[in-house]
PDB file of N, CA and C in Angstrom:
ATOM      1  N   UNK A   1     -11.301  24.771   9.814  1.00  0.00           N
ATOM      2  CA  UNK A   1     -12.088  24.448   8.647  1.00  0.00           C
ATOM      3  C   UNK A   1     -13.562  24.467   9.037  1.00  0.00           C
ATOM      4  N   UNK A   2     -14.386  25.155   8.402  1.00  0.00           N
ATOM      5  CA  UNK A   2     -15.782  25.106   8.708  1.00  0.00           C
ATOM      6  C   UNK A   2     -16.560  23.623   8.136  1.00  0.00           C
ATOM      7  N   UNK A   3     -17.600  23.467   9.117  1.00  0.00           N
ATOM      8  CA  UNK A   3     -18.208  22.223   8.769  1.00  0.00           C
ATOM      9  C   UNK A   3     -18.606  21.384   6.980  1.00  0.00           C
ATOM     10  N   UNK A   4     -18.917  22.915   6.510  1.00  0.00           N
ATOM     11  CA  UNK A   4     -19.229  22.480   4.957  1.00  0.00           C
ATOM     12  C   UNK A   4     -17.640  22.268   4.356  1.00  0.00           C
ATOM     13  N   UNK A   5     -16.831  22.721   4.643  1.00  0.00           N
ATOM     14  CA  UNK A   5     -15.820  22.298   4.039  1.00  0.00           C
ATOM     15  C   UNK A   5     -15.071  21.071   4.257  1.00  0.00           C
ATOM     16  N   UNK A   6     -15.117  20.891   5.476  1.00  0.00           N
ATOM     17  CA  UNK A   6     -14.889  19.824   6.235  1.00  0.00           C
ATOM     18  C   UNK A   6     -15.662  18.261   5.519  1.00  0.00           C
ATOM     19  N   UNK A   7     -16.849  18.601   5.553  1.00  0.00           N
ATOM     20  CA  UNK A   7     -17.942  17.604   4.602  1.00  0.00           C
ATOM     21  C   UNK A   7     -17.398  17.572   3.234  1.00  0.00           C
ATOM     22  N   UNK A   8     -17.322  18.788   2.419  1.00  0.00           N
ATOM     23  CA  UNK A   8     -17.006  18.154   1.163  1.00  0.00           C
ATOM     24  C   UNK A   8     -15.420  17.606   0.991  1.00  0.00           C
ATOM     25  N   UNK A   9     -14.440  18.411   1.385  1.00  0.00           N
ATOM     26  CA  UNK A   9     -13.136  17.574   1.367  1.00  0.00           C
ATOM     27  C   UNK A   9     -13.460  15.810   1.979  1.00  0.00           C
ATOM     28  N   UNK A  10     -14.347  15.431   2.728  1.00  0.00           N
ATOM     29  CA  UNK A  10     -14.592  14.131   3.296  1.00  0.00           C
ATOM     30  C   UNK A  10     -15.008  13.513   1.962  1.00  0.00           C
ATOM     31  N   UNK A  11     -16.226  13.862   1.542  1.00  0.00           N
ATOM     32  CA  UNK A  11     -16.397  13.312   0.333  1.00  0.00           C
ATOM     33  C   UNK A  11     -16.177  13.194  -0.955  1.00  0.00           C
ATOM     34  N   UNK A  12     -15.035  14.215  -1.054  1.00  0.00           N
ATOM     35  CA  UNK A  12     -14.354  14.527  -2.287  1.00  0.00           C
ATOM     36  C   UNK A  12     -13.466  13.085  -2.451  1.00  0.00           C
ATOM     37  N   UNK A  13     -12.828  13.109  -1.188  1.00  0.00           N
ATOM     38  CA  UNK A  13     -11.942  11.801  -0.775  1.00  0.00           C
ATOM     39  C   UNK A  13     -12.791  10.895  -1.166  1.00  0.00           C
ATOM     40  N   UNK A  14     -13.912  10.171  -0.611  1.00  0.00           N
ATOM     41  CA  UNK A  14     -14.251   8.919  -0.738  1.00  0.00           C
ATOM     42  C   UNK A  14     -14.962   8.715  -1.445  1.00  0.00           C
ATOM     43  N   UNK A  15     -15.340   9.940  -2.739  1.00  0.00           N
ATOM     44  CA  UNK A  15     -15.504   9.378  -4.036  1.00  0.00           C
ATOM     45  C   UNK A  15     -14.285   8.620  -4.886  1.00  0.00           C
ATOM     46  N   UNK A  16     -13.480   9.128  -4.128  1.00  0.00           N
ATOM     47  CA  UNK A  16     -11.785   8.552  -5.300  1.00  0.00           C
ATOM     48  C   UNK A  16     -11.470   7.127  -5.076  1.00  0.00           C
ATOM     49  N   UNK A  17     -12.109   6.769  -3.641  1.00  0.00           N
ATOM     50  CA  UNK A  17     -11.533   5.575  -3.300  1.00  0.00           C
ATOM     51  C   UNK A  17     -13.102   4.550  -3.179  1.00  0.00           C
ATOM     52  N   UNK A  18     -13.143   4.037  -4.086  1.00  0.00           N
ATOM     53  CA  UNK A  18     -14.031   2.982  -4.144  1.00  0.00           C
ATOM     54  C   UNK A  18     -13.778   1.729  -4.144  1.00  0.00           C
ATOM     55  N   UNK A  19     -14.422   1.168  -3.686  1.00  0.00           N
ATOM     56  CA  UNK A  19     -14.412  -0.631  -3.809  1.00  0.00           C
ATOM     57  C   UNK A  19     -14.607  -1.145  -5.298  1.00  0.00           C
ATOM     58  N   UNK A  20     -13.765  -1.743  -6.073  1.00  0.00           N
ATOM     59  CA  UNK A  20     -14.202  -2.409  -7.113  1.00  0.00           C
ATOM     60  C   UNK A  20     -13.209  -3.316  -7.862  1.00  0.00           C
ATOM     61  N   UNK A  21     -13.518  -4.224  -9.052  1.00  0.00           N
ATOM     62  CA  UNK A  21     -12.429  -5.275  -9.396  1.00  0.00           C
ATOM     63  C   UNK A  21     -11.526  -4.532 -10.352  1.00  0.00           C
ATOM     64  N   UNK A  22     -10.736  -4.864  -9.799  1.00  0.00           N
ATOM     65  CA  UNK A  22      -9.140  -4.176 -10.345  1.00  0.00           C
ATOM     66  C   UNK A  22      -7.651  -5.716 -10.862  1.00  0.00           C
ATOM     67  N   UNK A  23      -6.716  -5.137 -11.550  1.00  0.00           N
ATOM     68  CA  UNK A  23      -6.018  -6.135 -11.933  1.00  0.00           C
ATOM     69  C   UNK A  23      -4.832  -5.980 -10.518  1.00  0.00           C
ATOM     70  N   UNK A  24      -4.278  -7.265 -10.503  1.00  0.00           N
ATOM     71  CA  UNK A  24      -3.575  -6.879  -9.422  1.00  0.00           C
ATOM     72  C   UNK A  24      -1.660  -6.494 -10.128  1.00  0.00           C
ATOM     73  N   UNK A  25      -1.099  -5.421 -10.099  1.00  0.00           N
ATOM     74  CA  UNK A  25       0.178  -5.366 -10.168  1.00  0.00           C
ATOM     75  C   UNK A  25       1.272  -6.209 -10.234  1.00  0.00           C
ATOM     76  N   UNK A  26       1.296  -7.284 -10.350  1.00  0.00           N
ATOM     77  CA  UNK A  26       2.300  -8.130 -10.097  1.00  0.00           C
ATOM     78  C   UNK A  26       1.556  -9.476 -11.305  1.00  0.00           C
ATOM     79  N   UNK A  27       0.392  -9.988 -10.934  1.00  0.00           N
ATOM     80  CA  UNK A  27      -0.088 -11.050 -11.820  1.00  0.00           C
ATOM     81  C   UNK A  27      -0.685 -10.890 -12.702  1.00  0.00           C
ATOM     82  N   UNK A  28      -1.744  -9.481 -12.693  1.00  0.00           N
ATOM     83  CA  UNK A  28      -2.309  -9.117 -13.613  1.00  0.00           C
ATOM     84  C   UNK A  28      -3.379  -9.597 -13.754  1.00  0.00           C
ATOM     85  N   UNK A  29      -4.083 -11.113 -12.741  1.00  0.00           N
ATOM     86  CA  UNK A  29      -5.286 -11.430 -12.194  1.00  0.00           C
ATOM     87  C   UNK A  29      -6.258 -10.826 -12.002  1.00  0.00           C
ATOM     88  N   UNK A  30      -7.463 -10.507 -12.094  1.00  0.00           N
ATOM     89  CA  UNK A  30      -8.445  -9.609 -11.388  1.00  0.00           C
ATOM     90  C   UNK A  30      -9.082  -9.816 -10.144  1.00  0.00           C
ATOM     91  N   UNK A  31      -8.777  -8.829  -9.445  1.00  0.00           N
ATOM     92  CA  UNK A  31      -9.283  -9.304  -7.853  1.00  0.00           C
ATOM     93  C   UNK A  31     -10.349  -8.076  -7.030  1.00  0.00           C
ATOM     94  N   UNK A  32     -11.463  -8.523  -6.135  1.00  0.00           N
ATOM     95  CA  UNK A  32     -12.009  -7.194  -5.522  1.00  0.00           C
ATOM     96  C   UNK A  32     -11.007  -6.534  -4.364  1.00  0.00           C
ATOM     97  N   UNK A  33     -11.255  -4.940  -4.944  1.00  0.00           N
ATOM     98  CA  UNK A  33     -10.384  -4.499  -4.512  1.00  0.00           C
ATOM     99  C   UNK A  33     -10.991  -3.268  -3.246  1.00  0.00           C
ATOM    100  N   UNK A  34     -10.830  -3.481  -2.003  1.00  0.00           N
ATOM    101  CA  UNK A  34     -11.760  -2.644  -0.808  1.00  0.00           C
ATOM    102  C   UNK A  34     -11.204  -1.017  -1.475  1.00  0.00           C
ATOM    103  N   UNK A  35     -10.296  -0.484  -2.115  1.00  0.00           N
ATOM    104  CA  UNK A  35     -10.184   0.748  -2.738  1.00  0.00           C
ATOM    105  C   UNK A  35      -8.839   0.919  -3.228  1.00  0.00           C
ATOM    106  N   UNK A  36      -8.539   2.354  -3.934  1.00  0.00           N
ATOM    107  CA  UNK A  36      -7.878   2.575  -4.850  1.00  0.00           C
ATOM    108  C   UNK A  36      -6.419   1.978  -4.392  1.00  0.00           C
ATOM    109  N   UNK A  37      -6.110   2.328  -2.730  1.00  0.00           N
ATOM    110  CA  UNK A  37      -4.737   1.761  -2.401  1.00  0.00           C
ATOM    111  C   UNK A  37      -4.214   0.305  -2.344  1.00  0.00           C
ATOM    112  N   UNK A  38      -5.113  -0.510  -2.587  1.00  0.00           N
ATOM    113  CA  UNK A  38      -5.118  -1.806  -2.793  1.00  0.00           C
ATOM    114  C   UNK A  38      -5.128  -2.271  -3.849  1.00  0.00           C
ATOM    115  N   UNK A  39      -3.584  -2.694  -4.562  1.00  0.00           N
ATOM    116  CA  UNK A  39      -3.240  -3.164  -5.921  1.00  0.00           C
ATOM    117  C   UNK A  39      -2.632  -4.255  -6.219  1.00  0.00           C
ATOM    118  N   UNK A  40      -2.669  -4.783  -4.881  1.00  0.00           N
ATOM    119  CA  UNK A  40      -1.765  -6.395  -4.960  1.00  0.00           C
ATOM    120  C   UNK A  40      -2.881  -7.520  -4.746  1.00  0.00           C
ATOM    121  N   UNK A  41      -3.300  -8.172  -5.136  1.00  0.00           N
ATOM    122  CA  UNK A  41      -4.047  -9.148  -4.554  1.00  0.00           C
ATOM    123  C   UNK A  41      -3.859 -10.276  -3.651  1.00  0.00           C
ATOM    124  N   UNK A  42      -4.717 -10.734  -2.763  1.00  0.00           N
ATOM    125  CA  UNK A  42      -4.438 -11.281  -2.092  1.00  0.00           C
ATOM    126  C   UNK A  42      -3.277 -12.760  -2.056  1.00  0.00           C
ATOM    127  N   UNK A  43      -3.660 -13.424  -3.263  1.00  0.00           N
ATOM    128  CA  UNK A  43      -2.962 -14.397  -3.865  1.00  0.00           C
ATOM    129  C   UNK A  43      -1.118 -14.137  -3.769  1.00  0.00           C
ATOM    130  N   UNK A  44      -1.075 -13.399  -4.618  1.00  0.00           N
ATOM    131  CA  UNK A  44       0.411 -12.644  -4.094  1.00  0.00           C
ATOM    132  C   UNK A  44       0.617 -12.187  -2.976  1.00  0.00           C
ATOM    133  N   UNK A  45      -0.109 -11.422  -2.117  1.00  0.00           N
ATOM    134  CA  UNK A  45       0.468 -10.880  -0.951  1.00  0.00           C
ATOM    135  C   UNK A  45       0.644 -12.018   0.139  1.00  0.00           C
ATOM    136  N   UNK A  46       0.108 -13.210  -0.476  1.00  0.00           N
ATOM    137  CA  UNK A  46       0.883 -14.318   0.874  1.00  0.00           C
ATOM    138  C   UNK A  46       1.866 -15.028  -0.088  1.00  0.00           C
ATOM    139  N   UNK A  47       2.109 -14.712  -0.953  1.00  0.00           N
ATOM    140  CA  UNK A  47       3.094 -15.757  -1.781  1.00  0.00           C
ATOM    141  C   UNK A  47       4.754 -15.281  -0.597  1.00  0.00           C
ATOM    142  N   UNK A  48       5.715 -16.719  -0.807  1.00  0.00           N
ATOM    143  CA  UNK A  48       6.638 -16.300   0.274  1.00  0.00           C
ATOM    144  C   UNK A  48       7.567 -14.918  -0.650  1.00  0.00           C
ATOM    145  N   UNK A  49       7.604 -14.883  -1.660  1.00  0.00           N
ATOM    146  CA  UNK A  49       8.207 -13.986  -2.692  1.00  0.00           C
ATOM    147  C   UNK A  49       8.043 -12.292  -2.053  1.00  0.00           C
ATOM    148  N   UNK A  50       6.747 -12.165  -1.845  1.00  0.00           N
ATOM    149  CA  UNK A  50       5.949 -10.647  -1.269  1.00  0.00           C
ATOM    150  C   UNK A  50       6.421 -10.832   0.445  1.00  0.00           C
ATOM    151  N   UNK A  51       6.101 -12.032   0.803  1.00  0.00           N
ATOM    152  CA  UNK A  51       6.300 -11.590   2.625  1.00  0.00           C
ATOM    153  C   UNK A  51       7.736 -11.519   2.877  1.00  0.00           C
ATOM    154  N   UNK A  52       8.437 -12.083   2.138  1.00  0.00           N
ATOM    155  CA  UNK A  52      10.051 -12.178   2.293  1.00  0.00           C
ATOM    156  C   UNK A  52      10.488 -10.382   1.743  1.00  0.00           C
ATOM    157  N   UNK A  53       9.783  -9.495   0.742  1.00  0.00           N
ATOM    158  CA  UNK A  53      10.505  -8.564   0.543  1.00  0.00           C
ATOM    159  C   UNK A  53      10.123  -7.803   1.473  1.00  0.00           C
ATOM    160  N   UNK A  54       8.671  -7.799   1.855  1.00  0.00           N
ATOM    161  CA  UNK A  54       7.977  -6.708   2.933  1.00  0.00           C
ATOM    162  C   UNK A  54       9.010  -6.980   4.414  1.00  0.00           C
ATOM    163  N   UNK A  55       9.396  -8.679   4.429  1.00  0.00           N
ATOM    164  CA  UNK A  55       9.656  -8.561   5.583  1.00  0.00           C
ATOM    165  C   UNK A  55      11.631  -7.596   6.011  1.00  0.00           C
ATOM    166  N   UNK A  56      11.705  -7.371   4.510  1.00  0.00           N
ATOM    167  CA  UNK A  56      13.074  -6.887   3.997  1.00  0.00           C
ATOM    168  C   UNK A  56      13.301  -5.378   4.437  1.00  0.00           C
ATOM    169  N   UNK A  57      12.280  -4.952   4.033  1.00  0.00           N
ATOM    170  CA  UNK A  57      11.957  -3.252   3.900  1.00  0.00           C
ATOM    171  C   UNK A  57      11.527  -3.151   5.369  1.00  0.00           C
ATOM    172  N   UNK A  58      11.023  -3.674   6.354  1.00  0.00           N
ATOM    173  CA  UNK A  58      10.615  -3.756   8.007  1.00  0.00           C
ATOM    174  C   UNK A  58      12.032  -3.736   8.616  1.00  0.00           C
ATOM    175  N   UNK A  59      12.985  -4.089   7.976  1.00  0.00           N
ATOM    176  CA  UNK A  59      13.952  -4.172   9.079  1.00  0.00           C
ATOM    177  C   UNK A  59      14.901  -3.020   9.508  1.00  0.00           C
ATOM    178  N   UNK A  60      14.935  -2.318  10.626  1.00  0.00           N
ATOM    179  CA  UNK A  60      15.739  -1.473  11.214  1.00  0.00           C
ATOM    180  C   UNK A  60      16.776  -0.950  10.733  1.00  0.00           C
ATOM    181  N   UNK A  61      17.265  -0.078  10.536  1.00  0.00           N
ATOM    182  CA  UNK A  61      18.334   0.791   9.717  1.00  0.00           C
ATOM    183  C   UNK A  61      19.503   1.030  10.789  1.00  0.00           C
ATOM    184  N   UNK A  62      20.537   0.881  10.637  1.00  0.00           N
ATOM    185  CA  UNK A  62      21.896   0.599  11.033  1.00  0.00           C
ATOM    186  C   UNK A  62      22.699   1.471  10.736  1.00  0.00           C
ATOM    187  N   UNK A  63      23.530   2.227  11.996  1.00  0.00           N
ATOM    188  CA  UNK A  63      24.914   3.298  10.971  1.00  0.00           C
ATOM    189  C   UNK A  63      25.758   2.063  10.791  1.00  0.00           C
ATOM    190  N   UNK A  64      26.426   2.610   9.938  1.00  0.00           N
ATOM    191  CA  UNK A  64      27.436   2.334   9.277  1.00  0.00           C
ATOM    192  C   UNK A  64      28.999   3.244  10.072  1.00  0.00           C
ATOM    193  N   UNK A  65      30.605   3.273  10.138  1.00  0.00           N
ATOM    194  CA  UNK A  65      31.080   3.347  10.479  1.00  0.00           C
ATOM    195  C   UNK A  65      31.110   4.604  10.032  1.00  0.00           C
ATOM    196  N   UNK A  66      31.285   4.805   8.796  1.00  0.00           N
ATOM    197  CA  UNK A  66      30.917   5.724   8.187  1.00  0.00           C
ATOM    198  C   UNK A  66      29.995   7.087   8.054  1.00  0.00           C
ATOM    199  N   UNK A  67      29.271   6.558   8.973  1.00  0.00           N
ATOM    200  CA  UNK A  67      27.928   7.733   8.458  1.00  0.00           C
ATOM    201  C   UNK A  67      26.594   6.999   8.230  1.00  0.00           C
ATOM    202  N   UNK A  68      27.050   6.561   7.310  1.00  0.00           N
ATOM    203  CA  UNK A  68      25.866   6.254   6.693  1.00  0.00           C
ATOM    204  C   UNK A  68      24.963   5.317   6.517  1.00  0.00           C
ATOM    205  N   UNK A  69      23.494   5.213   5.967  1.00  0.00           N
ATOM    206  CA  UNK A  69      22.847   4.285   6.585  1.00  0.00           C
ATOM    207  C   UNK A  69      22.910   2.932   5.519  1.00  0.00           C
ATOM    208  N   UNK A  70      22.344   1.735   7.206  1.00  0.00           N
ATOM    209  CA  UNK A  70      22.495   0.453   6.006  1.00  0.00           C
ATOM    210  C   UNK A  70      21.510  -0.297   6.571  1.00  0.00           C
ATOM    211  N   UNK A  71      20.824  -1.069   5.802  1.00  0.00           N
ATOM    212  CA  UNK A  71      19.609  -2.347   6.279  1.00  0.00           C
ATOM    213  C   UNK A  71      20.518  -3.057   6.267  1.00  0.00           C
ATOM    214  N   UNK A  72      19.714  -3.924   7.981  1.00  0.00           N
ATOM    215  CA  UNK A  72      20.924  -4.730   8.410  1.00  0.00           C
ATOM    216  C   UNK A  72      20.124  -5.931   8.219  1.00  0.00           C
TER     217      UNK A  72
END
């Protein structure tokens, strides 16, 4: 990729992702948000409700006797 292209794909990107107050997904609260991938607010993301599912989806995948896969 040549340098000018290189530059504008950079900033093409980080026009999309800005810092600003957004509602959060779950409460519907308004919270500042460091950019577009950040939709949960903080309030929820320590509630035990959010760390108990995240800590759900983290856990290691298991065969099954079968084949197939299972969260263990």
């Amino acid at each position: 990729m040549t340098d000018c292209a290189e530059a504008h794909s950079t900033i093409a990107a980080a026009r999309g992702d800005v810092a600003a107050e957004r509602a959060c997904l779950r409460c519907k609260a308004t919270f500042w948000s460091e950019g577009f991938g950040q939709r949960i607010c903080g309030r929820c993301k320590s509630s035990s409700i959010w760390r108990s599912a995240a800590s759900a989806l983290n856990r290691p995948e298991r065969r099954r006797s079968s084949g197939r896969m299972s969260r263990g």
